[in-house]
C-alpha atoms as a PDB file:
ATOM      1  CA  UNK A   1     -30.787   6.962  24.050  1.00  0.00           C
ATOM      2  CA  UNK A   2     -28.489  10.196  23.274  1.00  0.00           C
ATOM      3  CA  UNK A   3     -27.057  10.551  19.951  1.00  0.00           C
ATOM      4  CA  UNK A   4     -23.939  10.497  21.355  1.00  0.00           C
ATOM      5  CA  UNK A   5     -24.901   6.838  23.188  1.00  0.00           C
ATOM      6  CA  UNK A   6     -26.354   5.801  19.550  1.00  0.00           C
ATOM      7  CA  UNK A   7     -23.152   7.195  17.374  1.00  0.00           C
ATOM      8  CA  UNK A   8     -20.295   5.978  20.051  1.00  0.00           C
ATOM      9  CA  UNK A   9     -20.172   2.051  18.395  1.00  0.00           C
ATOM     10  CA  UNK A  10     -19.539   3.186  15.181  1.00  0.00           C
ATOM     11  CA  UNK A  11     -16.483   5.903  16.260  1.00  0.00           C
ATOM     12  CA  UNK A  12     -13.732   3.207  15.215  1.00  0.00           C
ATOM     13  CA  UNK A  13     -15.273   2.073  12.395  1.00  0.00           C
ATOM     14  CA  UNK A  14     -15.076   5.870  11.162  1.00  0.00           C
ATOM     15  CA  UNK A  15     -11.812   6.048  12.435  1.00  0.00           C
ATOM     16  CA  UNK A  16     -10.848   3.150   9.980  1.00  0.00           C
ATOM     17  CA  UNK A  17     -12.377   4.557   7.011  1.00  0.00           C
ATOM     18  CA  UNK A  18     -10.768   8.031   7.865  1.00  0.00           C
ATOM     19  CA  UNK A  19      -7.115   6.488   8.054  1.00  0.00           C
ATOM     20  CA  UNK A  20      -7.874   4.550   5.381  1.00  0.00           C
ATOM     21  CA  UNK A  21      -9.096   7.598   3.048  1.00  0.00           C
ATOM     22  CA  UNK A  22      -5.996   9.974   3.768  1.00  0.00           C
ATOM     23  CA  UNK A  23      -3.506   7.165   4.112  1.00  0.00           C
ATOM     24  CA  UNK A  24      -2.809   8.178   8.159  1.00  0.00           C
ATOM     25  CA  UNK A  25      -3.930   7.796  11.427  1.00  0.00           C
ATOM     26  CA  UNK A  26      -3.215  11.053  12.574  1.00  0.00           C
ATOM     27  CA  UNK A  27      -5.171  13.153   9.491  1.00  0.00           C
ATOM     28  CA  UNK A  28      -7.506  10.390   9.710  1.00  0.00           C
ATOM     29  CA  UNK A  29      -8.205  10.957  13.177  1.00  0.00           C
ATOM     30  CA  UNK A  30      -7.962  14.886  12.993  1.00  0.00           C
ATOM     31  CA  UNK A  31     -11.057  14.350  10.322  1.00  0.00           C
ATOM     32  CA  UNK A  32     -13.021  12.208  13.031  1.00  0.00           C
ATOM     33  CA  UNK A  33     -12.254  14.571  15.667  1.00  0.00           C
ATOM     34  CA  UNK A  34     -13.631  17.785  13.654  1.00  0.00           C
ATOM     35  CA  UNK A  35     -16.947  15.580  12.134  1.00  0.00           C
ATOM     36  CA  UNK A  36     -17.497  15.168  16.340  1.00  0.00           C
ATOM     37  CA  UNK A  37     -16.982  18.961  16.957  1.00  0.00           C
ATOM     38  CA  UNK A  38     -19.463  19.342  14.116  1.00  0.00           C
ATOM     39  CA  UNK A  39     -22.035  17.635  15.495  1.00  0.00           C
ATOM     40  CA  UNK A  40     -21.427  18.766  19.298  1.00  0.00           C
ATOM     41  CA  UNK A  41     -21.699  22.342  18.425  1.00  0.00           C
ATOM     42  CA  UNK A  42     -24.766  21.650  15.666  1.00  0.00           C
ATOM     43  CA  UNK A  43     -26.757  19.182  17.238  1.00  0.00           C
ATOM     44  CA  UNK A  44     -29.235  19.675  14.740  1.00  0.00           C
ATOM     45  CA  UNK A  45     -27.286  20.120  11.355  1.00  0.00           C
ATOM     46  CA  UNK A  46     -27.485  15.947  12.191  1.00  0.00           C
ATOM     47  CA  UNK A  47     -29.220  14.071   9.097  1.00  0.00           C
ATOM     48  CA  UNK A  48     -32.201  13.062  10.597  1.00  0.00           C
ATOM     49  CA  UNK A  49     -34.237  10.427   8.806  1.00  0.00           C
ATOM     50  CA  UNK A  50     -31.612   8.295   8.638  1.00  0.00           C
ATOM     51  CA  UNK A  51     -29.908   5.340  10.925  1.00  0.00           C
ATOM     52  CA  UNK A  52     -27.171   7.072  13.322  1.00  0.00           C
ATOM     53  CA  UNK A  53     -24.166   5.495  11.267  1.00  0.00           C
ATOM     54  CA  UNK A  54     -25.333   6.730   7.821  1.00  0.00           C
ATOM     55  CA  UNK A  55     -25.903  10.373   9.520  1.00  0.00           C
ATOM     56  CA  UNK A  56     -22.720   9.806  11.184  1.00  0.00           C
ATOM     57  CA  UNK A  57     -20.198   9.010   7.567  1.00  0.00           C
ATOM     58  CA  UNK A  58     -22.547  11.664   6.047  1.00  0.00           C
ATOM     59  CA  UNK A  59     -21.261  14.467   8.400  1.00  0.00           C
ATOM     60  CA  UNK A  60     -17.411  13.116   7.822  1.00  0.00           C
ATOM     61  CA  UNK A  61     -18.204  13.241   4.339  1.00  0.00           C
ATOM     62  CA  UNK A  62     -18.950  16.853   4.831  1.00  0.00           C
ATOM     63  CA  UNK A  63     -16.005  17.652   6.316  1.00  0.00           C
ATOM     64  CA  UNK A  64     -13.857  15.937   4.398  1.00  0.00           C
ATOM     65  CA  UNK A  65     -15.246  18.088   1.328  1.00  0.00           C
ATOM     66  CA  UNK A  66     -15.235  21.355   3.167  1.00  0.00           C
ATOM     67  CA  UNK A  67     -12.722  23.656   1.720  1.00  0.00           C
ATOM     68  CA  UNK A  68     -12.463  25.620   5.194  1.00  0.00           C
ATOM     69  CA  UNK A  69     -10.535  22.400   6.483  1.00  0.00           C
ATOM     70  CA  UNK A  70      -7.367  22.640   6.643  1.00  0.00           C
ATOM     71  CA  UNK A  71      -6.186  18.740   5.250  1.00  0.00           C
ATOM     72  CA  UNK A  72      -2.402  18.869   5.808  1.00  0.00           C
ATOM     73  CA  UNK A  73      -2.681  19.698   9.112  1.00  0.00           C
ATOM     74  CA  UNK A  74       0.141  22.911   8.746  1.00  0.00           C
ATOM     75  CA  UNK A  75      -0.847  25.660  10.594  1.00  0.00           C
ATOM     76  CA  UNK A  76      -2.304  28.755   8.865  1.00  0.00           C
ATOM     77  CA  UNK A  77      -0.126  31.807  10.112  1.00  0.00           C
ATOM     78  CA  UNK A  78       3.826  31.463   8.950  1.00  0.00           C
ATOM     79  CA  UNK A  79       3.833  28.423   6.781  1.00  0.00           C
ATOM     80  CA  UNK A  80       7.325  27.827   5.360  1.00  0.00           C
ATOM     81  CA  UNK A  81       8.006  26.980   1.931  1.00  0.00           C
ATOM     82  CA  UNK A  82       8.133  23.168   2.991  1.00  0.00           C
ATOM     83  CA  UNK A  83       5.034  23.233   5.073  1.00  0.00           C
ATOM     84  CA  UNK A  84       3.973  24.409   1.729  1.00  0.00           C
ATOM     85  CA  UNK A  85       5.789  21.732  -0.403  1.00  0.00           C
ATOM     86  CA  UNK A  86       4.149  19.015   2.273  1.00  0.00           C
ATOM     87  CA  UNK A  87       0.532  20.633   1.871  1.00  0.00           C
ATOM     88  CA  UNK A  88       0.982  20.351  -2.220  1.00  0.00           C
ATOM     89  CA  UNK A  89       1.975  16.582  -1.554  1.00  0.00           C
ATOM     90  CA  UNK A  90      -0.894  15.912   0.193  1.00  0.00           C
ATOM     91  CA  UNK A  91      -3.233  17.358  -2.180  1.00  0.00           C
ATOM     92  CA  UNK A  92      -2.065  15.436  -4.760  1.00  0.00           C
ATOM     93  CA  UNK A  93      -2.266  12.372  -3.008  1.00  0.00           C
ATOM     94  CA  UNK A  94      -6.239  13.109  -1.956  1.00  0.00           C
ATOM     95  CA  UNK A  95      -8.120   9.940  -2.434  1.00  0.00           C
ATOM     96  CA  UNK A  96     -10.751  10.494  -5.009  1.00  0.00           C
ATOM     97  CA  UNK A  97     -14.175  10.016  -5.774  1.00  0.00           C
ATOM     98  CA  UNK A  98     -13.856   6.309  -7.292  1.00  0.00           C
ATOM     99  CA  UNK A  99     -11.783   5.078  -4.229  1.00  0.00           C
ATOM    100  CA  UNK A 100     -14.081   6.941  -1.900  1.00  0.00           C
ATOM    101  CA  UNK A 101     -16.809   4.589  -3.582  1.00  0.00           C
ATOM    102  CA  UNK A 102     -14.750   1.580  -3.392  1.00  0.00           C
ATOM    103  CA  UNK A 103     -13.620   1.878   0.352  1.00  0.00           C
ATOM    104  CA  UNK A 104     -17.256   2.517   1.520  1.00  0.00           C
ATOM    105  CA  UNK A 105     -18.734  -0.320  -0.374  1.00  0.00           C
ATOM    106  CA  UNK A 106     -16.043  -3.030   0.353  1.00  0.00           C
ATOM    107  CA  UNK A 107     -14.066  -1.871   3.111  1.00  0.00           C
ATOM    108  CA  UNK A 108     -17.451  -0.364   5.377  1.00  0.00           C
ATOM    109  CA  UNK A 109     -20.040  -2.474   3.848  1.00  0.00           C
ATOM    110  CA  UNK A 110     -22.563   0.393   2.887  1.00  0.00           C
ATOM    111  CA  UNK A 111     -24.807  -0.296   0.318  1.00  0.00           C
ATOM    112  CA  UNK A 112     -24.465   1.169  -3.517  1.00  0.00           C
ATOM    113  CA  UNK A 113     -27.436   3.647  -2.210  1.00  0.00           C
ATOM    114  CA  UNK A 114     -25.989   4.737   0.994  1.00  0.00           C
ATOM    115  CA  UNK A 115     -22.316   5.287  -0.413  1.00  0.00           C
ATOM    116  CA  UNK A 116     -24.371   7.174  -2.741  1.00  0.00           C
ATOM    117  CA  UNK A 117     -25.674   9.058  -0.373  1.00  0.00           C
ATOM    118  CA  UNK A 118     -22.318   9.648   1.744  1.00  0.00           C
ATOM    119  CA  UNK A 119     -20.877  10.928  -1.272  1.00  0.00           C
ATOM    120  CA  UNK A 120     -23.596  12.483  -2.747  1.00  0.00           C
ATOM    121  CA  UNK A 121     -23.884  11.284  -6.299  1.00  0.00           C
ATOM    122  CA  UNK A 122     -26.882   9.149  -8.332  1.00  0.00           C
ATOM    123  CA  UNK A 123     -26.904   5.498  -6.497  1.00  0.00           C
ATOM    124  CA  UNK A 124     -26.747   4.169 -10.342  1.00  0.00           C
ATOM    125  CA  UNK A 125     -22.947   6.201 -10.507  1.00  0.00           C
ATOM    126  CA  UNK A 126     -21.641   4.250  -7.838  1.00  0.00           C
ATOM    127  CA  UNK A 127     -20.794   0.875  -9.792  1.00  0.00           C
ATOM    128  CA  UNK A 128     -19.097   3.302 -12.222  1.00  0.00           C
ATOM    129  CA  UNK A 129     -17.254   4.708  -9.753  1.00  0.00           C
ATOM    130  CA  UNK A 130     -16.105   1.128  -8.292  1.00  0.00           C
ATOM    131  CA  UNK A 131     -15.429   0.014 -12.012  1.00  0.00           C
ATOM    132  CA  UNK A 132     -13.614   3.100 -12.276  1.00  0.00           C
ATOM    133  CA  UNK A 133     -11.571   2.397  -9.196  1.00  0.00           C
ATOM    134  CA  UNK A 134     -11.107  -0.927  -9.658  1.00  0.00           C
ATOM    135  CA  UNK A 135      -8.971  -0.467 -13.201  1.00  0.00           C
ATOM    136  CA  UNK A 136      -7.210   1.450 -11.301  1.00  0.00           C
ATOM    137  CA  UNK A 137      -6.025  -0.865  -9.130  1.00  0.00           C
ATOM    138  CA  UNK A 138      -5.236  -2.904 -12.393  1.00  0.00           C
ATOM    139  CA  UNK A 139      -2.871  -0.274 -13.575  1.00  0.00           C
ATOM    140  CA  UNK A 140      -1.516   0.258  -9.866  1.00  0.00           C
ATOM    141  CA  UNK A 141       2.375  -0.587  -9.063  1.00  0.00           C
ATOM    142  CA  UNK A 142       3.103  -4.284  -7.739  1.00  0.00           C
ATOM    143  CA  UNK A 143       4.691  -4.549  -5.146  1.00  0.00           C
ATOM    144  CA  UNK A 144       6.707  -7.277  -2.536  1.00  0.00           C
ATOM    145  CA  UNK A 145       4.651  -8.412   0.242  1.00  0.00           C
ATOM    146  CA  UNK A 146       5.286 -10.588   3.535  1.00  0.00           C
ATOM    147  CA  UNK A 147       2.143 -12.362   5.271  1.00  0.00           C
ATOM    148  CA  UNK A 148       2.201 -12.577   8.511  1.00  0.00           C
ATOM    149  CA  UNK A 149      -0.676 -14.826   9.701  1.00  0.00           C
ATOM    150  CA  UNK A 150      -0.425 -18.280  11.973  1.00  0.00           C
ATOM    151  CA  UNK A 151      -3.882 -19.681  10.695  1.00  0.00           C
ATOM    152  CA  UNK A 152      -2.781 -21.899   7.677  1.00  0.00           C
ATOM    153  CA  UNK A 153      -5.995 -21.316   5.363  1.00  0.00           C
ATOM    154  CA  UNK A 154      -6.385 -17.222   5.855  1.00  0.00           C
ATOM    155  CA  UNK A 155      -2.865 -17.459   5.380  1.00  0.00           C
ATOM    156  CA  UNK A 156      -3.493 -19.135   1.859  1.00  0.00           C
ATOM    157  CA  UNK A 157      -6.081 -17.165   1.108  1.00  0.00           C
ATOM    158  CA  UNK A 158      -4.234 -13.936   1.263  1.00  0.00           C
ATOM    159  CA  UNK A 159      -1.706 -15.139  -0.582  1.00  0.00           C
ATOM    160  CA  UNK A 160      -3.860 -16.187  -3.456  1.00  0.00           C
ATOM    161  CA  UNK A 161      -5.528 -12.437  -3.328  1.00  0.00           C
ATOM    162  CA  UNK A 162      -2.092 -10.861  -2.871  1.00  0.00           C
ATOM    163  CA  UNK A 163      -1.127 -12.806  -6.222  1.00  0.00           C
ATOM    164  CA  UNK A 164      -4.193 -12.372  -8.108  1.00  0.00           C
ATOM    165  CA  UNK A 165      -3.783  -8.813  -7.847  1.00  0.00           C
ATOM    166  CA  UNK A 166      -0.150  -9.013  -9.482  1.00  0.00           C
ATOM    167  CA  UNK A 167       1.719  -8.954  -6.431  1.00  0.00           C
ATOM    168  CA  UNK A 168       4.860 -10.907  -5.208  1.00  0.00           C
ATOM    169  CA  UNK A 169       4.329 -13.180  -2.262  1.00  0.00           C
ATOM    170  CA  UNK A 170       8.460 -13.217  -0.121  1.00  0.00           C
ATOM    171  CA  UNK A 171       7.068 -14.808   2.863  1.00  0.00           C
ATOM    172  CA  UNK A 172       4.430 -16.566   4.899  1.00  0.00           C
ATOM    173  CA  UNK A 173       5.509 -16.282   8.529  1.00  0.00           C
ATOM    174  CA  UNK A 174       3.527 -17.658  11.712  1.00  0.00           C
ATOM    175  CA  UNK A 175       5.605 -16.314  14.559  1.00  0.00           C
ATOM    176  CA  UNK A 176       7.119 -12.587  15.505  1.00  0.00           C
ATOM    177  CA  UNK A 177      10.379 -14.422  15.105  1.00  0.00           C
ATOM    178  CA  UNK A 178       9.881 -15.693  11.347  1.00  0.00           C
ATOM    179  CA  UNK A 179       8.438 -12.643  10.216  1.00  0.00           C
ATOM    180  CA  UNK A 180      11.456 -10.242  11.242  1.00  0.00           C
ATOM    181  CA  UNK A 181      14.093 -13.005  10.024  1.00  0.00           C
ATOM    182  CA  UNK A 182      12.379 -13.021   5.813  1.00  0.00           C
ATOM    183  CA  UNK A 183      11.789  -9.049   6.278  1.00  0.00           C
ATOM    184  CA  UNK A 184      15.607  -8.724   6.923  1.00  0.00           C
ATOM    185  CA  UNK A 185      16.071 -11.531   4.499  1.00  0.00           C
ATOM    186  CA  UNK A 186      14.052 -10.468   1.708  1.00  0.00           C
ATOM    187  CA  UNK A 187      12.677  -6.966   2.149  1.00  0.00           C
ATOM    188  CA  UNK A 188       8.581  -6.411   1.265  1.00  0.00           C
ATOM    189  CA  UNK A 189       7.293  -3.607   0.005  1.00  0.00           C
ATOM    190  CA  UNK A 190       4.388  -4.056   1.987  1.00  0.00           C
ATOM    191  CA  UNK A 191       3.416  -6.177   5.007  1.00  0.00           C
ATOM    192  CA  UNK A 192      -0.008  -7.730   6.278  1.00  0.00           C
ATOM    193  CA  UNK A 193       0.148  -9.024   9.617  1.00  0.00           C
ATOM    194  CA  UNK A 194      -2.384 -10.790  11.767  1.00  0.00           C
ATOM    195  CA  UNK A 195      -2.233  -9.412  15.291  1.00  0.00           C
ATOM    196  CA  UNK A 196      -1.905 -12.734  17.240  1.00  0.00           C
ATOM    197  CA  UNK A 197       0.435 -15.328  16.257  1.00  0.00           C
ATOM    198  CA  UNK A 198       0.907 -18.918  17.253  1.00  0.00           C
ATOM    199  CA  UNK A 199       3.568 -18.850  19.641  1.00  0.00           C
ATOM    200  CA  UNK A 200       1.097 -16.172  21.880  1.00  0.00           C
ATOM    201  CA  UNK A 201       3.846 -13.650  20.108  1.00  0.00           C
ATOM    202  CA  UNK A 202       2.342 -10.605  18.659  1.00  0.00           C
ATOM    203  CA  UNK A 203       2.473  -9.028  15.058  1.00  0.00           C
ATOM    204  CA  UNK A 204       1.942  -5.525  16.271  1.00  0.00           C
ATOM    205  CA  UNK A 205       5.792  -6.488  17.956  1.00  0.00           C
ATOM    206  CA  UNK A 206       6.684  -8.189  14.905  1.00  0.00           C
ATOM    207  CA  UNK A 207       5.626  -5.083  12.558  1.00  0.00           C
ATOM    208  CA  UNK A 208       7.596  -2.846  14.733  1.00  0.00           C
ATOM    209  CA  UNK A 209      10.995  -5.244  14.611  1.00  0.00           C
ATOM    210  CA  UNK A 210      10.565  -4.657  11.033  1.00  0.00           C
ATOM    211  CA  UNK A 211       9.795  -0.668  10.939  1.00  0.00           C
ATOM    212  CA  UNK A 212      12.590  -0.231  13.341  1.00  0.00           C
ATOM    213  CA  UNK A 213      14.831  -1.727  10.437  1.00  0.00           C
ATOM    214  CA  UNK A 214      13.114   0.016   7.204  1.00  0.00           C
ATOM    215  CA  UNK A 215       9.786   1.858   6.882  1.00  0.00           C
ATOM    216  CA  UNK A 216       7.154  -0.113   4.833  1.00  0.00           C
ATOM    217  CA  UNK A 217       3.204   0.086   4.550  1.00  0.00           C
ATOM    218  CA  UNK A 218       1.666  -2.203   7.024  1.00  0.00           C
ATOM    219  CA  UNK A 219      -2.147  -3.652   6.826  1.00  0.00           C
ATOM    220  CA  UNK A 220      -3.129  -5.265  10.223  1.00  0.00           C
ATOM    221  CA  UNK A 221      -5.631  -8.143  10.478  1.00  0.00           C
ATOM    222  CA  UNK A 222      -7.735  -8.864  13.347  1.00  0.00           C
ATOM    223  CA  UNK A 223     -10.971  -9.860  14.689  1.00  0.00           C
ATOM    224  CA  UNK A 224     -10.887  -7.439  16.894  1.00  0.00           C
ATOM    225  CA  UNK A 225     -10.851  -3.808  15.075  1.00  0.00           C
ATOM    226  CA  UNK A 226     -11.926  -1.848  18.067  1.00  0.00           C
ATOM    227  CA  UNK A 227      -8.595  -2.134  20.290  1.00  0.00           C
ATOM    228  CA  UNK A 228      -6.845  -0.288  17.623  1.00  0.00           C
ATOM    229  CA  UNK A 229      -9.237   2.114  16.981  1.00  0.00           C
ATOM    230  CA  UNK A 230      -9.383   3.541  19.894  1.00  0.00           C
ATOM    231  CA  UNK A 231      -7.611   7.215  18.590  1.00  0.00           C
ATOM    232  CA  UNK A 232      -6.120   7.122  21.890  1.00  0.00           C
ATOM    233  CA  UNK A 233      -2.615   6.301  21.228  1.00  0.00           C
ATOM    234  CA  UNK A 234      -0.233   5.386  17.950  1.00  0.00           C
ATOM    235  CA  UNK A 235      -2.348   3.239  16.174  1.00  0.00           C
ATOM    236  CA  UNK A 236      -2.457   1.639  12.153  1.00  0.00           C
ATOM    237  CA  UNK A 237      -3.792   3.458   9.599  1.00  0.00           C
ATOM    238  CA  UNK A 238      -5.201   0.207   7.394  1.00  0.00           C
ATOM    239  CA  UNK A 239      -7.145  -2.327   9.316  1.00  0.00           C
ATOM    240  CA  UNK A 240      -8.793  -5.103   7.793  1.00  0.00           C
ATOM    241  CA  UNK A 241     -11.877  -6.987  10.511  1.00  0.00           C
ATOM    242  CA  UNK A 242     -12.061 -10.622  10.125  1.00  0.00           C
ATOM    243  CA  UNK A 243     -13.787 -12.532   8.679  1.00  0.00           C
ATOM    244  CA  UNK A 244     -12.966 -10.661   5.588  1.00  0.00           C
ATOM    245  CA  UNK A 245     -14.347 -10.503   1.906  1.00  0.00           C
ATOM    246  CA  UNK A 246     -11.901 -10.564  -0.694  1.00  0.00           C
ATOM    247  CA  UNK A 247     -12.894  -6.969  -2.010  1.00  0.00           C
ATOM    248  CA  UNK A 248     -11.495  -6.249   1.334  1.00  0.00           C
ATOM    249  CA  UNK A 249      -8.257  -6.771   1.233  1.00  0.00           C
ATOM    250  CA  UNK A 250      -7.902  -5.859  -2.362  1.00  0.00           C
ATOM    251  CA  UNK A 251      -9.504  -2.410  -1.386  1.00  0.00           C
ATOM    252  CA  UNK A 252      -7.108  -2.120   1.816  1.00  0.00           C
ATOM    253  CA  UNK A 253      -3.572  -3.356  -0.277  1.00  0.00           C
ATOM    254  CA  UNK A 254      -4.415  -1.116  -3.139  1.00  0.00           C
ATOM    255  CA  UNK A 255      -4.915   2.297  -0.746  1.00  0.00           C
ATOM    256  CA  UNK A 256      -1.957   1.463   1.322  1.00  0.00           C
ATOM    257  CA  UNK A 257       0.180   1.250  -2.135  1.00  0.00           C
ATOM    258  CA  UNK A 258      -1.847   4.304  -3.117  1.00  0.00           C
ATOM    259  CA  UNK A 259       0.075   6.299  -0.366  1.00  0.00           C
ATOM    260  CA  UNK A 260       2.973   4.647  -0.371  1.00  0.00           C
ATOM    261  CA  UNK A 261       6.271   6.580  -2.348  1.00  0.00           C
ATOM    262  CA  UNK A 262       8.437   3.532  -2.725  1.00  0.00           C
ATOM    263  CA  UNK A 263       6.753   0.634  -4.658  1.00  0.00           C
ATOM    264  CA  UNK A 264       8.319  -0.028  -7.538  1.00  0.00           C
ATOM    265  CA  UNK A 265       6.420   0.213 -11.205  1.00  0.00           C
ATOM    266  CA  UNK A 266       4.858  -2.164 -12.466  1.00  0.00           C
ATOM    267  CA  UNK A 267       6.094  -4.476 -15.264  1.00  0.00           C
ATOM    268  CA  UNK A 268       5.601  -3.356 -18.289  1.00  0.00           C
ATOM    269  CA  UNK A 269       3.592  -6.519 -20.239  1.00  0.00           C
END
């Protein structure tokens, strides 16, 4: 089998973890797309001695710390001063070391030792790093945040993680319907929506009732991750697979909110 036969099943996995590490689908995306240029025009820069998906995070991971990339995606002859401004943003905004940690161990399911690895520190400073990552989160800004799910248990359990984590629960919705009527109603700060709903409506149509209305940060649920990772087409930048672990979602809710610009601070106890 090719390497490009072994490394094409885990392509939207990588795509997931690269939207989910610069908080969009199109930088995300760009990152996947150079890590494949990488390896078409090296062949044998490839880790070898390792299984194809380890090699394959390990190359992103090289890109995504390689200064000769250009992250904000302005191009390098006759930036303006807000090409400029953007590019600072961005910078700012670059997910760091503890999150890296966190979204490869609970959002890709490596092991402390390969996120180690991928990231290139001790495998005994990766619980730091989560621990780090995780207060954090504590600290984070709440937020407002509709559920849009048709499956009555998932639904309660992501409310009870939504809450847990300090967050404001304005809705549970089971149809496209619903969910559009308590965004307009009560506007959420974020929204997690399950992609198929129980009138055979859809919460991809749902999500964009809502975004055509107001912009908000939007996690998608599904069991099926690779249709929307194909990179073919507008896609979301934070997936979460089901059946989910809890670290999950709290990993996914806390990097959407990460990028986010409008969630309001949180209360002061």
């Amino acid at each position: 089998m090719s390497l490009g036969q072994q490394l094409a099943p885990h392509l939207p996995f990588l795509r997931r973890y690269g939207r989910a590490l610069t908080g969009s689908q199109q930088q995300g995306d760009k990152y996947v797309r150079a890590t494949l240029e990488a390896i078409v025009s090296a062949p044998d820069q490839f880790p070898r001695g390792v299984e194809p998906r380890l090699g394959l995070y390990r190359m992103f991971q090289g890109i995504w710390n390689s200064a000769n990339f250009d992250e904000t995606g302005a191009e390098s002859a006759g930036d303006t001063d807000s090409q400029e401004a953007i590019a600072r943003a961005r910078l700012a905004q670059i997910t760091p070391l503890s999150r890296q940690a966190l979204l490869l161990t609970a959002m890709e399911g490596f092991t402390p030792e390969d996120a180690a690895y991928l990231i290139e520190v001790e495998p005994d400073e990766i619980e730091q790093l989560v621990t780090e990552a995780l207060q954090e989160i504590e600290k984070q800004t709440h937020s407002r945040v509709l559920i849009i799910e048709d499956e009555p248990m998932i639904a309660m359990d992501i409310e009870t993680i939504v809450r847990d984590l300090g967050h404001e629960v304005t809705g549970v919705a089971v149809t496209r319907d619903e969910a559009v009527a308590l965004a307009m109603e009560d506007r959420p700060g974020l929204v997690l929506a399950d992609i198929q709903l129980a009138d055979d409506s859809s919460g991809i149509d749902a999500v964009k009732d809502i975004l055509a209305e107001f912009e908000v940060p939007v996690i998608f649920i599904t069991a099926f991750p690779e249709r929307l990772l194909t990179g073919e087409r507008p896609e979301p930048t934070f997936l979460i697979t089901k059946p989910f672990q809890r670290s999950t979602v709290k990993a996914a809710i806390s990097q959407a909110l990460f990028f986010d610009q409008n969630t309001a601070p949180a209360p002061v106890a």
